[in-house]
Protein backbone atom coordinates (compact mmCIF):
# COMPACT_ATOMS: atom_id res chain seq x y z
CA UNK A 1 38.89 -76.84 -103.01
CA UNK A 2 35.10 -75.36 -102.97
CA UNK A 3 33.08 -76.11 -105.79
CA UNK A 4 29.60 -74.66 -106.37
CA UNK A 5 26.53 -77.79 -106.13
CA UNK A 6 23.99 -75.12 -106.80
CA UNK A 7 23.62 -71.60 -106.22
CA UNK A 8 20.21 -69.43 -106.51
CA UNK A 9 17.74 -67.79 -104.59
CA UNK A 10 16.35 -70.73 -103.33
CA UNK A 11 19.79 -71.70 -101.56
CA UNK A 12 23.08 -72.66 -101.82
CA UNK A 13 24.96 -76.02 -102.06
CA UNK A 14 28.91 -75.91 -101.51
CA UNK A 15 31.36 -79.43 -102.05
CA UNK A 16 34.29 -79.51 -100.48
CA UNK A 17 37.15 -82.38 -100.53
CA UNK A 18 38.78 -83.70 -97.42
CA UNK A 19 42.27 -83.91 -98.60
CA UNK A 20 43.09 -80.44 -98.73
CA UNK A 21 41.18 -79.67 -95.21
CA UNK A 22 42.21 -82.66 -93.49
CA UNK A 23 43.27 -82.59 -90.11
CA UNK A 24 46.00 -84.13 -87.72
CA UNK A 25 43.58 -86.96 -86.73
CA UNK A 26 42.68 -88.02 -90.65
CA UNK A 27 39.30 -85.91 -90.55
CA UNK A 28 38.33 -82.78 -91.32
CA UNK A 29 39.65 -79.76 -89.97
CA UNK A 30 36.77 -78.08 -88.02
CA UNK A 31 38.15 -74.24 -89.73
CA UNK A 32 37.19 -75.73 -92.85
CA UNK A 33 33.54 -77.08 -91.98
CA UNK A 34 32.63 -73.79 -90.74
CA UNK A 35 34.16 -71.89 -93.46
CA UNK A 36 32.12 -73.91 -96.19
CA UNK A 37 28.94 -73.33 -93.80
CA UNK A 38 29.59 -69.84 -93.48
CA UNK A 39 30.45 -69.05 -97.17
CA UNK A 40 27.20 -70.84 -98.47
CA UNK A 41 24.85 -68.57 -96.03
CA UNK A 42 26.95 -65.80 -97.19
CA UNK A 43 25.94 -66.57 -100.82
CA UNK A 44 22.83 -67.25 -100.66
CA UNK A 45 22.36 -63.77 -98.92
CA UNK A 46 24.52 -62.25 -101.54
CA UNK A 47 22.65 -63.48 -104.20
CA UNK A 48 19.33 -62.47 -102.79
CA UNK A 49 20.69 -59.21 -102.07
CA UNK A 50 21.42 -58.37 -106.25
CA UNK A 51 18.45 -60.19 -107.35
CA UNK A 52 16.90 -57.26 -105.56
CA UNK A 53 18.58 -54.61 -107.54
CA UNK A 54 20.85 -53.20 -104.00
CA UNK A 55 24.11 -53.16 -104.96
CA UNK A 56 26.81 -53.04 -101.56
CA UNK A 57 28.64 -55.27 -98.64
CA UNK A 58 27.12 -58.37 -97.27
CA UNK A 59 29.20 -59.57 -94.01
CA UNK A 60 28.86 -61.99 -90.99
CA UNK A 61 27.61 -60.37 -87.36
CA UNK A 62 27.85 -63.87 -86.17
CA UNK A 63 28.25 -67.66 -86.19
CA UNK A 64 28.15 -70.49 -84.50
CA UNK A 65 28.78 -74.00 -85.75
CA UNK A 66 27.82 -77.52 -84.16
CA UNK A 67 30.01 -80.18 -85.06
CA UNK A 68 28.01 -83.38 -84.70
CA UNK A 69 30.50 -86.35 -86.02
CA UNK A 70 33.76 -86.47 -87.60
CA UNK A 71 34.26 -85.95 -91.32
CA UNK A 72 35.72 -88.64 -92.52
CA UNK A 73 35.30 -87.98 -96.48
CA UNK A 74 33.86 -84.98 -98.61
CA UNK A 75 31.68 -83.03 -97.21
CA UNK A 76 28.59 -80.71 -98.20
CA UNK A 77 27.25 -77.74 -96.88
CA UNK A 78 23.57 -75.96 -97.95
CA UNK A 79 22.08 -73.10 -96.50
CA UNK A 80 18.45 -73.22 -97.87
CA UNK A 81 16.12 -70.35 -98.31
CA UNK A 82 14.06 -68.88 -95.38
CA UNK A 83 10.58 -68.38 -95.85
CA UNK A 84 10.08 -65.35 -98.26
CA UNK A 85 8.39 -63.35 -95.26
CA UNK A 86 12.14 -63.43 -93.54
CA UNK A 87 13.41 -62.28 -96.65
CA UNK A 88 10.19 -59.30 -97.03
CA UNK A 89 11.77 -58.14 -93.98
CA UNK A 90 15.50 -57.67 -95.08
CA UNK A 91 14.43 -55.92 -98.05
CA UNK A 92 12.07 -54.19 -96.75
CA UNK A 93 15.02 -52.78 -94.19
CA UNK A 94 17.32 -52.39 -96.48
CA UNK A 95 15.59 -50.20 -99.00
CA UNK A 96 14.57 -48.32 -95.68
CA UNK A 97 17.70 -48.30 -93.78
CA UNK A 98 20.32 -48.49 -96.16
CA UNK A 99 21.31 -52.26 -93.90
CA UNK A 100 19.56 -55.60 -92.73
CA UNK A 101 20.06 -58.53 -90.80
CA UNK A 102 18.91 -61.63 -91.50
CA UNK A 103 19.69 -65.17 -89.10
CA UNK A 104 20.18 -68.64 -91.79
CA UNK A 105 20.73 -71.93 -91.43
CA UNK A 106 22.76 -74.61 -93.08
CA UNK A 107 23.51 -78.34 -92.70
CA UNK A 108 26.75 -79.54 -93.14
CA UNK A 109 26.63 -83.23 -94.24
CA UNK A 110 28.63 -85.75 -95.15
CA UNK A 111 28.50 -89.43 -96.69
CA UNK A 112 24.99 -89.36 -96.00
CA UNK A 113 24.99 -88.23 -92.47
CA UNK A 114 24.28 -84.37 -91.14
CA UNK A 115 27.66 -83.68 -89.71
CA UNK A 116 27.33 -79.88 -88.24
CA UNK A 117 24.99 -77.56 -88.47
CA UNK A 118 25.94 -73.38 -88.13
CA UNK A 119 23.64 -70.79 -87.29
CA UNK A 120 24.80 -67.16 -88.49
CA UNK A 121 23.52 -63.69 -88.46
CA UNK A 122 24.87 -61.49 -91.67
CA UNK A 123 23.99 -58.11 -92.24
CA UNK A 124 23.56 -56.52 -96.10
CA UNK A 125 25.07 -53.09 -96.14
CA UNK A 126 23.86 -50.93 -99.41
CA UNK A 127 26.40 -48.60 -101.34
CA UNK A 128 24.83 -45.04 -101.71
């Protein structure tokens, strides 16, 4: 039940309803607030990654998510945009090394209140 808020270069905005990712206490199954967390990070690093002209893999190395409160309705994750110096760096590896790595944030929120926050590392793999 994902939709797409916004998606560019700048960041990435993901929706998601409760009803299908409920859990057995009426809230949000904590699967499902990571996975929305992970999969905007993932985008936005995805989309950087073409806008560059590199064509290959992008996958997580790692993630950890902070659940803060319940979820009691839908809920909204965005992973905005590092600094363009953090994303210098990744390009600047990956046109080197054929991979990068690059650490993002994004808030999970939720009727107005931040409601987890996950911290991943995901690597961009280029296709010869």
């Amino acid at each position: 039940g994902i939709t797409v808020v916004q998606a560019d270069t700048n960041g990435v905005t993901l929706q998601a309803p409760l009803e299908p990712n409920v859990n057995h206490r009426s809230t949000a199954f904590g699967g499902s607030c990571a996975s929305v967390a992970i999969l905007a990070a993932w985008t936005l690093v995805h989309l950087r990654v073409r806008a560059a002209g590199f064509e290959g893999r992008v996958v997580i190395q790692r993630g950890a998510t902070d659940y803060l409160l319940p979820i009691h309705g839908p809920f909204v994750a965005t992973c905005a945009s590092p600094d363009e110096s953090a994303w210098d760096r990744f390009l600047r590896a990956l046109h080197r090394r054929g991979q990068a790595r690059i650490e993002l944030e994004a808030v999970v929120t939720s009727e107005g209140a931040i409601v987890a926050t996950f911290n991943g590392a995901y690597v961009a793999i280029a296709t010869p």
